[in-house]
Protein backbone atom coordinates (compact mmCIF):
# COMPACT_ATOMS: atom_id res chain seq x y z
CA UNK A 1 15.47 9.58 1.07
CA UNK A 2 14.92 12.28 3.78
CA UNK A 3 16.02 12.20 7.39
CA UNK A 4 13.19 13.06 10.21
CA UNK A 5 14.71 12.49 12.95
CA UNK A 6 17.79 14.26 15.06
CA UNK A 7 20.35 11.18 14.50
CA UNK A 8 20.94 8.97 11.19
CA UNK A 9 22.11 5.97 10.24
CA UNK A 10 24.65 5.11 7.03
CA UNK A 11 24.06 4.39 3.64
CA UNK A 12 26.71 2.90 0.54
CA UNK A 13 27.49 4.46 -2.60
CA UNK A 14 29.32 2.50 -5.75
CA UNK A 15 30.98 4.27 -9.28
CA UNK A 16 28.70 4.91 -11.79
CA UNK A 17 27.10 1.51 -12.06
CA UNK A 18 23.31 2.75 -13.44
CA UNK A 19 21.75 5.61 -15.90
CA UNK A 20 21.47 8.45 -13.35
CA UNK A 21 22.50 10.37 -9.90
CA UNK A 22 23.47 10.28 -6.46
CA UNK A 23 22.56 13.45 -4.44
CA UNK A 24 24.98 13.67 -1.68
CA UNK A 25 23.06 15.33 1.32
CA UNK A 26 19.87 15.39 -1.04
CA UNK A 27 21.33 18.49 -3.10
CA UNK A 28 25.20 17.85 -4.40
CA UNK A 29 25.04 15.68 -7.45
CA UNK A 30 27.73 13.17 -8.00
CA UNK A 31 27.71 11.89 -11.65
CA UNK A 32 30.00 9.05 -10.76
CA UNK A 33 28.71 7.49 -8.08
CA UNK A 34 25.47 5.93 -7.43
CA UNK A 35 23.43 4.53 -4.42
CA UNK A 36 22.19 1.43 -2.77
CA UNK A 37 18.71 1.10 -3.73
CA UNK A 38 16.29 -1.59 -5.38
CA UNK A 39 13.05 -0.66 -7.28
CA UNK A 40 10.30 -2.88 -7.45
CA UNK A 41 7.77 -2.36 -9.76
CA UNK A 42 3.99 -4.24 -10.61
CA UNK A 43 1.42 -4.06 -13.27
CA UNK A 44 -1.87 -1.52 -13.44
CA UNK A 45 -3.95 -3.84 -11.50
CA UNK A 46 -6.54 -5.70 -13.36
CA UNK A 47 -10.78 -6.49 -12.86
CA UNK A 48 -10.28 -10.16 -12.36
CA UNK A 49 -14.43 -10.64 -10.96
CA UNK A 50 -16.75 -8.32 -11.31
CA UNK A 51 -20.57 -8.55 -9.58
CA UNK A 52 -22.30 -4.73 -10.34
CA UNK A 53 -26.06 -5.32 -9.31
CA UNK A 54 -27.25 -1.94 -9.72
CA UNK A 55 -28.10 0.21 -7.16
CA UNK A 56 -29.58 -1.26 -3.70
CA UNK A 57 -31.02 -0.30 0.04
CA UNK A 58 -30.24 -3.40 1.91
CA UNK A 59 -29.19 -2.56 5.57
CA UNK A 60 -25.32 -3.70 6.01
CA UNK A 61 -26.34 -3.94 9.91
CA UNK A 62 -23.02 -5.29 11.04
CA UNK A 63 -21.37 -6.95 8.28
CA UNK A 64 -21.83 -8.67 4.84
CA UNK A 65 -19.80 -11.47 3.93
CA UNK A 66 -19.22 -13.17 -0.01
CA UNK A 67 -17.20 -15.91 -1.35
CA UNK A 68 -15.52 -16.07 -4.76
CA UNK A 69 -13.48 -18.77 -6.96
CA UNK A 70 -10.06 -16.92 -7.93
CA UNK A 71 -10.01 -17.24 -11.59
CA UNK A 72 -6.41 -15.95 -12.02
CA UNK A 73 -3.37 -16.36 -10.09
CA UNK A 74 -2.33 -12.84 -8.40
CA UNK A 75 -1.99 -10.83 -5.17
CA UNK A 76 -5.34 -8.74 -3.80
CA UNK A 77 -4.71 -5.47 -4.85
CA UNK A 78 -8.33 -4.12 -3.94
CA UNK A 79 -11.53 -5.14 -3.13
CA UNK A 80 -14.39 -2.51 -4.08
CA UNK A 81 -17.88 -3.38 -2.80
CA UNK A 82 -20.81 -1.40 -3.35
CA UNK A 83 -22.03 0.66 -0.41
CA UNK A 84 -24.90 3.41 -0.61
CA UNK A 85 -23.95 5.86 2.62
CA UNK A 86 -25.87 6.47 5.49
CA UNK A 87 -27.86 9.64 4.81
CA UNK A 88 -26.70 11.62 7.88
CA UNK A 89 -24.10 9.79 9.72
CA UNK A 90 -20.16 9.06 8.90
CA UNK A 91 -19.81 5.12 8.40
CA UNK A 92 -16.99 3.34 8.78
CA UNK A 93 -15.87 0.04 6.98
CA UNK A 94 -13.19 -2.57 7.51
CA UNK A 95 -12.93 -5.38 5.07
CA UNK A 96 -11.28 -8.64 5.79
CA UNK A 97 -10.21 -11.27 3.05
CA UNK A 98 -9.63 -15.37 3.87
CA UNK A 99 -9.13 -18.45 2.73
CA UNK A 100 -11.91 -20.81 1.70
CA UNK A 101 -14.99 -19.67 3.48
CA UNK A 102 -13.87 -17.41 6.07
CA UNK A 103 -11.21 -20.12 6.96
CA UNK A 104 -8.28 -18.22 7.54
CA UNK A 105 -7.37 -14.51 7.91
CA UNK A 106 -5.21 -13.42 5.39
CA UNK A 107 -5.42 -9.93 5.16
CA UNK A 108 -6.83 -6.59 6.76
CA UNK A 109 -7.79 -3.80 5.14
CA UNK A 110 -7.46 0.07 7.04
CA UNK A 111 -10.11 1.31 7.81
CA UNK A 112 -12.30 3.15 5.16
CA UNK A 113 -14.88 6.19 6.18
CA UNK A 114 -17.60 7.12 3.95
CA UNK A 115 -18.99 10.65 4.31
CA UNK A 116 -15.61 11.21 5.43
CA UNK A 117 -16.41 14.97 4.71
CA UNK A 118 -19.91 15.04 6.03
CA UNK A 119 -20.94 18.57 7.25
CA UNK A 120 -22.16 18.74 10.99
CA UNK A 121 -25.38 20.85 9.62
CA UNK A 122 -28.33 18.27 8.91
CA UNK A 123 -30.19 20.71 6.13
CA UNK A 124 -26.59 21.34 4.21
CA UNK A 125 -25.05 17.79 4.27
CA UNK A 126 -23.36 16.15 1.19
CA UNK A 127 -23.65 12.67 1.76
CA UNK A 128 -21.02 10.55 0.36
CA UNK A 129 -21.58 8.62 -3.32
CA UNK A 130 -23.40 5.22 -3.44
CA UNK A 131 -21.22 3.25 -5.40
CA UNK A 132 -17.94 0.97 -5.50
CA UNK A 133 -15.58 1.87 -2.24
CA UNK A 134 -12.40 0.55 -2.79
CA UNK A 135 -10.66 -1.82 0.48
CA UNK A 136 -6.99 -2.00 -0.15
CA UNK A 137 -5.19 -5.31 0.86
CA UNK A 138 -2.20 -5.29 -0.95
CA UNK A 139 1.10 -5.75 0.61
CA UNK A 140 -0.85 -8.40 3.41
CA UNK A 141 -1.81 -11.02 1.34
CA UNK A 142 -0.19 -14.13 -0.33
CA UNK A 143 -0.66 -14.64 -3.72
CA UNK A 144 -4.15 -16.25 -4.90
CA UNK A 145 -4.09 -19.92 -6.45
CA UNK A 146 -6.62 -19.96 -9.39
CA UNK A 147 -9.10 -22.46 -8.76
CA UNK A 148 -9.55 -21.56 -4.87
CA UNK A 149 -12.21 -20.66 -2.91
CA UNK A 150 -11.34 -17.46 -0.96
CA UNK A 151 -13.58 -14.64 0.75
CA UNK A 152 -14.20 -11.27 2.10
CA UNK A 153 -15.95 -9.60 5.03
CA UNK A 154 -17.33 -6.70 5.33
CA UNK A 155 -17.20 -5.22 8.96
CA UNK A 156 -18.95 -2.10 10.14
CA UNK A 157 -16.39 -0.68 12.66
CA UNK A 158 -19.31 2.74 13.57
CA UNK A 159 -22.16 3.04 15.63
CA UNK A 160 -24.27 3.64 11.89
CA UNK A 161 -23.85 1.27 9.03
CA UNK A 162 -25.70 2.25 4.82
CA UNK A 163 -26.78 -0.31 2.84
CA UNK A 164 -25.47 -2.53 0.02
CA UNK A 165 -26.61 -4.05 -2.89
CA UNK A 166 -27.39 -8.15 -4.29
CA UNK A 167 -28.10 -10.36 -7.33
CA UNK A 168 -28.76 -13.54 -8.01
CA UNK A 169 -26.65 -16.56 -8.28
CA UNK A 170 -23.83 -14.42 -10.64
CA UNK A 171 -20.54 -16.15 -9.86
CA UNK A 172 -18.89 -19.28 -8.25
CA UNK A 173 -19.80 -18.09 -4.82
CA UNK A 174 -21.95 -17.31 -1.88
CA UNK A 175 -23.25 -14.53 -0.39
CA UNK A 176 -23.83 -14.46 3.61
CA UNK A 177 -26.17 -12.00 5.22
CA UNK A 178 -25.13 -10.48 8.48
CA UNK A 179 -21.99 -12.33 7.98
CA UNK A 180 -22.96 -15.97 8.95
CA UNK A 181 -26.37 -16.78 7.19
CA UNK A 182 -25.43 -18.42 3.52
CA UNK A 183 -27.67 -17.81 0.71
CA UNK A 184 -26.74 -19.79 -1.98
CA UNK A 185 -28.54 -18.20 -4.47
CA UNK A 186 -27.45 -14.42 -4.06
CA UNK A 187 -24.24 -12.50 -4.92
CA UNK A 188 -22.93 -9.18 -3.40
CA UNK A 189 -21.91 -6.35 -5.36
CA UNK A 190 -18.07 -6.26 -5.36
CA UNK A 191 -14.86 -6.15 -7.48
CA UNK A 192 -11.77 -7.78 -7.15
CA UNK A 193 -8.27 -6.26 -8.22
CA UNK A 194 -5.27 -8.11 -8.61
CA UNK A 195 -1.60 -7.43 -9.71
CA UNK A 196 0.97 -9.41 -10.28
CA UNK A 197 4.05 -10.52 -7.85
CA UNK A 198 6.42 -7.40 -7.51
CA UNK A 199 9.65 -7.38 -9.82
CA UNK A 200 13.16 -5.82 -9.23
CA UNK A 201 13.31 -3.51 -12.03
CA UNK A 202 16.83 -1.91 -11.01
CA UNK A 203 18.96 -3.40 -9.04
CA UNK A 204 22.51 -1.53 -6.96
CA UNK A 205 23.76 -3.19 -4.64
CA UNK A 206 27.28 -1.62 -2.92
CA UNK A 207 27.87 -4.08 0.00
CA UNK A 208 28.06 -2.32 2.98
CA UNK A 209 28.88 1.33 3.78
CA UNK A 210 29.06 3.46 6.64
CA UNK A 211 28.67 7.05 5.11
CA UNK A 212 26.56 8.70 7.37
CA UNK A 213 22.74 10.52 5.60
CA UNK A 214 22.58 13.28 7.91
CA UNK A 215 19.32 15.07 6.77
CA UNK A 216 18.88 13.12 3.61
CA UNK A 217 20.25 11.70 0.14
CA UNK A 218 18.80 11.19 -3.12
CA UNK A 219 19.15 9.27 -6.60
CA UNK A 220 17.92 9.56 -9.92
CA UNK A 221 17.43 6.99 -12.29
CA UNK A 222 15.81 5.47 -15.75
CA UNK A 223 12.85 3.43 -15.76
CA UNK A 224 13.92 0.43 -18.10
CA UNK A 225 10.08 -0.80 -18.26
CA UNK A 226 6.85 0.76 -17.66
CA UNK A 227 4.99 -0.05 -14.42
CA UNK A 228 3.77 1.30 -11.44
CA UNK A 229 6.38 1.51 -8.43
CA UNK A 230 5.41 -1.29 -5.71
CA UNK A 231 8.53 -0.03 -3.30
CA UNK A 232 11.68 1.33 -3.42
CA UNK A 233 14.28 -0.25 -0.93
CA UNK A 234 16.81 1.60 0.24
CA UNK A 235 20.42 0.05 2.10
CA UNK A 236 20.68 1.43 5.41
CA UNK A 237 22.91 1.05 8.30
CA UNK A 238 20.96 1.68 11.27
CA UNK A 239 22.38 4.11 13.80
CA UNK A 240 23.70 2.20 16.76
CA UNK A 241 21.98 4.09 19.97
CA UNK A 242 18.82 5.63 18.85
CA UNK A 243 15.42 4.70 16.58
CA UNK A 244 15.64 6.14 13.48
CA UNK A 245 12.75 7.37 11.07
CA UNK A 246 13.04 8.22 7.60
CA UNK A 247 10.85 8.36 4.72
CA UNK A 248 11.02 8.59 0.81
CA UNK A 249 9.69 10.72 -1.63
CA UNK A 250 9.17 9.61 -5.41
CA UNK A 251 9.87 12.87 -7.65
CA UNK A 252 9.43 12.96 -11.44
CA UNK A 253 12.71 14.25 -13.19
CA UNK A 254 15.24 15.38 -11.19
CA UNK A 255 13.20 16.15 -8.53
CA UNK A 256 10.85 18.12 -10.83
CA UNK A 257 7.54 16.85 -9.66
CA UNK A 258 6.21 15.09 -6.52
CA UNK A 259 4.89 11.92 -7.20
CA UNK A 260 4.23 10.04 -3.93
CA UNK A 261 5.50 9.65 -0.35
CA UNK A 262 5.82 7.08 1.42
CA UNK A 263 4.75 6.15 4.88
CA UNK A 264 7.60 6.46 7.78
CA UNK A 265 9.43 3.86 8.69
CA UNK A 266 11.00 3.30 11.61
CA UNK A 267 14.52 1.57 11.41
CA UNK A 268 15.76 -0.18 15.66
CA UNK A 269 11.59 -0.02 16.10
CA UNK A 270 11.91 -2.33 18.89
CA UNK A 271 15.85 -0.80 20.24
CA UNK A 272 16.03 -1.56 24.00
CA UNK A 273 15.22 1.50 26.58
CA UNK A 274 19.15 -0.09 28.10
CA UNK A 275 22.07 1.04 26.19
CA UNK A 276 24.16 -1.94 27.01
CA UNK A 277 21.21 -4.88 26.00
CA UNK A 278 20.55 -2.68 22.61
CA UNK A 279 19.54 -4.68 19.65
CA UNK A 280 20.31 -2.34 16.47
CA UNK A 281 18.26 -2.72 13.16
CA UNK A 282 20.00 -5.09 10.81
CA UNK A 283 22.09 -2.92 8.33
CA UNK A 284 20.77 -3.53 4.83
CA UNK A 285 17.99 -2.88 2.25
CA UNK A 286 14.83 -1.36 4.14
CA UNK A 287 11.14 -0.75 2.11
CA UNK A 288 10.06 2.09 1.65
CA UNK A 289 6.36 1.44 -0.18
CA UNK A 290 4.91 3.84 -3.04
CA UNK A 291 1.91 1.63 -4.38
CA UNK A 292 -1.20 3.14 -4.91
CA UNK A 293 0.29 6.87 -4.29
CA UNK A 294 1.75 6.77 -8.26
CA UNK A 295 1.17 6.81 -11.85
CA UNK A 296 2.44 3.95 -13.91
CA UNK A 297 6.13 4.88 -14.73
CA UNK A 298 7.46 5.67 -18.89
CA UNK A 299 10.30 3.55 -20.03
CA UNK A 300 13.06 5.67 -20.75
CA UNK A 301 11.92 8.49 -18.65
CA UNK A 302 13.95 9.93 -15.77
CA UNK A 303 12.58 9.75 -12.21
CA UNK A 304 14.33 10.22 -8.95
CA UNK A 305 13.73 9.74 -4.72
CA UNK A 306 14.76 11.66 -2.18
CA UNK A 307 15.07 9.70 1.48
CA UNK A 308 14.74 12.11 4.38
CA UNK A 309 15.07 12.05 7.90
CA UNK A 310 11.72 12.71 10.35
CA UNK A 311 13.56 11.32 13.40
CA UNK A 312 15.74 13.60 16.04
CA UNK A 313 18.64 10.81 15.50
């Protein structure tokens, strides 16, 4: 866990309670004392539905909508729906997932560009591939009932839109042209990824501490199970006066190999501008998310983060 910023808050350290290392300041290891951190792992995620219709040239226009039966319990991991590229414009896609059809938002997806690397020259461009593009929801949606009707949308978000693909009547569900018009007897092309509900994999948990990170600490530790790293959360005691930002790296080893990095986080995001009305971060365990930036973890294998400071405080 790295410091970014100029200030930092506190973390707590125990004895030797786990298989592995606390790094005081990132770089001193202390054999006999270990960090407050929890590591939450899930499953490789897992093809629950699956409509491939081949290849197609059916104008997206604005958006595409389709609704699906869950036939598993599980958290959205991914939706992947098949989208052939403009040929000489970057398109941009945002997908959207509800309950029942079109019901309720549940989750956003970002915002996905394909042709992301198209070349301004007309004569030399290198369209992107017509195929599955993946629309990551996980970590903003609830977990699925099996049995339920749910559904996704498909939202051009640029001034050009490509094309997609359909079937006939494939699955439990209906497709909806432009987004509104049902047509009960056509699919989409799409894929649906699920995982299962994170677990706590490793658990230390030192109560509260006031040892100030400075520029960062780290800790290495044994996987006890193989799976992919959702998040790791980290106990932090937020610096009284100032936003702090931090974020964590995943290493292989003892900080051998980079793995992943997480996204910054900032801990008193909403601190008051007024020092006396200031309304510090609760001190505890703070996520710091991996998923989809790793390789499924080997039991018995040693692995390691570092949590560093991006902030000035």
């Amino acid at each position: 866990l790295v410091r970014v910023s100029q200030y930092s808050g506190a973390f707590t350290m125990c004895g030797d309670v786990i298989d592995g290392v606390g790094y005081w300041l990132g770089e001193h290891p202390e054999p006999n004392h270990d960090y407050s951190f929890k590591l939450f792992t899930v499953d490789v995620p897992i093809e629950t539905i699956v409509v491939d219709c081949g290849a197609g040239n059916i104008a997206i226009n604005n958006k595409i909508g389709q609704s699906f039966v869950a036939t598993s319990p599980g958290i959205v991991d991914k939706i992947s729906v098949w989208i052939k590229p403009n040929l000489y414009y970057v398109t941009d896609y945002q997908l959207e997932l509800y309950s029942g059809d079109f019901d309720t938002l549940l989750a956003t997806s970002p915002i996905v560009s394909i042709n992301e690397l198209q070349p301004s020259s007309w004569e030399n461009r290198e369209p992107g591939s017509a195929g599955f593009h993946d629309f990551t929801l996980f970590h903003e949606s609830q977990p699925m009932v099996a049995g339920e009707t749910y559904s996704w949308m498909l939202v051009r978000v640029s001034q050009y839109s490509g094309a997609f693909t359909m079937c006939g009547d494939v699955i439990d569900g209906v497709g909806y042209w432009l987004g509104e018009h049902p047509e009960p007897n056509h699919d989409y092309s799409f894929k649906l990824f699920t995982v299962d509900v994170p677990i706590e994999t490793i658990v230390v948990d030192c109560g509260a501490g006031n040892i100030a990170i400075n520029n960062k600490i780290g800790q290495s530790f044994v996987a006890t199970s193989p799976g992919i790293v959702d998040k790791i959360s980290v106990w932090i005691k937020p610096n009284l006066y100032y936003v702090t930002d931090y974020q964590l790296e995943l290493y292989s080893g003892d900080f051998d190999t980079l793995l992943a990095t997480s996204p910054i986080v900032s801990i008193n995001e909403l601190q008051p501008s007024s020092w006396e009305n200031r309304e510090p971060g609760s001190a505890g365990f703070h996520d710091f998310t991996l998923f989809h930036e790793s390789q499924p973890m080997v039991a018995g294998e040693t692995y390691s983060w570092m949590l560093v400071r991006v902030s000035q405080y």
